[in-house]
Protein backbone atom coordinates (compact mmCIF):
# COMPACT_ATOMS: atom_id res chain seq x y z
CA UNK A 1 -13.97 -18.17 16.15
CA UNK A 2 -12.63 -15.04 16.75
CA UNK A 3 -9.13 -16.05 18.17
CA UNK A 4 -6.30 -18.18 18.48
CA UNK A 5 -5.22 -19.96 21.80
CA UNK A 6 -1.23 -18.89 22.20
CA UNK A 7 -0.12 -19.86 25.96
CA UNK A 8 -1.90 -21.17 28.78
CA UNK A 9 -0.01 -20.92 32.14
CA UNK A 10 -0.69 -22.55 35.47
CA UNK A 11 -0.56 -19.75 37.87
CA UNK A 12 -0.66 -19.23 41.64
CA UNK A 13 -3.43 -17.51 43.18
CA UNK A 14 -2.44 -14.20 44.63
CA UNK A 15 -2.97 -13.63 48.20
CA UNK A 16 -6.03 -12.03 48.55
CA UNK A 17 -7.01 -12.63 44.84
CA UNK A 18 -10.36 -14.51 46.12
CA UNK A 19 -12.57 -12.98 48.80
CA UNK A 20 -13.83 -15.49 51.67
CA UNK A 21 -17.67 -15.29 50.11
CA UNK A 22 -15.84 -16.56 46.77
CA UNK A 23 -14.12 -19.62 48.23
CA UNK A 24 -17.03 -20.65 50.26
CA UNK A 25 -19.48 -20.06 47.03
CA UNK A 26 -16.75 -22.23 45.29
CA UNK A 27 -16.51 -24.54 48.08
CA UNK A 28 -20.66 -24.84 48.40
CA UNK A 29 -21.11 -25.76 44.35
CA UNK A 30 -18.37 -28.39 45.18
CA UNK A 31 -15.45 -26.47 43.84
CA UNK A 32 -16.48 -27.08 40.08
CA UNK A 33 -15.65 -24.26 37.37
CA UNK A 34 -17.30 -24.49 33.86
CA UNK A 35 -18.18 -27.45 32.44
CA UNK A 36 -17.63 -29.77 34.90
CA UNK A 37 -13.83 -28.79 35.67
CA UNK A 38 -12.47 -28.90 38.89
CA UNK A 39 -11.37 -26.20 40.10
CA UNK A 40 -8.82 -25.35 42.37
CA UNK A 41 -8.33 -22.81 45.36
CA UNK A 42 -4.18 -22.32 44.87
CA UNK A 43 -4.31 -21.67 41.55
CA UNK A 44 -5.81 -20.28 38.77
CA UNK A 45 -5.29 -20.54 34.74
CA UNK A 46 -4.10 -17.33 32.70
CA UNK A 47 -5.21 -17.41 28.78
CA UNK A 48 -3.39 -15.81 25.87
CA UNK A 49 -5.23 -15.15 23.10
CA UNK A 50 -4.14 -13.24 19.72
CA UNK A 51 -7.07 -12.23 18.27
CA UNK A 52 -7.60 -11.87 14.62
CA UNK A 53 -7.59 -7.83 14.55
CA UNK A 54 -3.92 -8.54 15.73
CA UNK A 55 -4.17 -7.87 19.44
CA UNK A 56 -3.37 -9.78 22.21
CA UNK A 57 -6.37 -10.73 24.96
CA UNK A 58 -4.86 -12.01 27.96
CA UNK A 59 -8.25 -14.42 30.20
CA UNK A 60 -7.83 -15.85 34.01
CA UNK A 61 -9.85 -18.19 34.65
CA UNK A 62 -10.68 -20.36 37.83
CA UNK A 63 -11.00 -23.84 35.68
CA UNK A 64 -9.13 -26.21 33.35
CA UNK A 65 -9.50 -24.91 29.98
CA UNK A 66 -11.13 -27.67 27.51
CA UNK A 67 -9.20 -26.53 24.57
CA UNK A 68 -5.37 -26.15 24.08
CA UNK A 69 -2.59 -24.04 22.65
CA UNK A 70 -3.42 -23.62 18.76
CA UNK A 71 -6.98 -24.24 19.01
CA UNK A 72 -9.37 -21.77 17.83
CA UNK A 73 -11.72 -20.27 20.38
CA UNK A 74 -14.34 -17.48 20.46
CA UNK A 75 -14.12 -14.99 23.49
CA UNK A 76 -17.23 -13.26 24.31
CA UNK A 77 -16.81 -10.95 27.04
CA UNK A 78 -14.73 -13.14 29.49
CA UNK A 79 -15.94 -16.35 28.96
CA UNK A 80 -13.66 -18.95 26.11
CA UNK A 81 -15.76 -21.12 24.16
CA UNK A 82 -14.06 -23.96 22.00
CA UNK A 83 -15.61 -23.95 18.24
């Protein structure tokens, strides 16, 4: 792992955040994120992550996260994976 989980925040979507080819894509998958998660059209999940040069990474994603605050993750690009 390369990082620590600090906050995650439920967020609303901003208007015009997702483009009309995005929600159908989302809606033709049947609305499913990343490993199964549900996701959601009105909102969307903002990661904080201190990583362990110091800095602070902060990920939105479109899913429910499958880790939690305090759990060490490793980011690779954007993508969180739980170690």
């Amino acid at each position: 792992p390369n990082s620590m989980v600090t906050l995650i925040e439920i967020v609303p979507r901003q208007a015009g955040a997702a483009t009309a080819a995005g929600t159908m894509a989302g809606a033709a998958v049947g609305g499913t994120g990343a490993a199964g998660t549900t996701a959601t059209r009105d909102r969307v999940y903002r990661i904080t992550l201190q990583m362990d040069d110091g800095s602070t990474r902060v990920i939105t994603q479109e899913w429910a996260p499958t880790f939690r605050s305090g759990d060490r993750v490793t980011l690779t690009g954007s993508e969180i994976e739980r170690r």
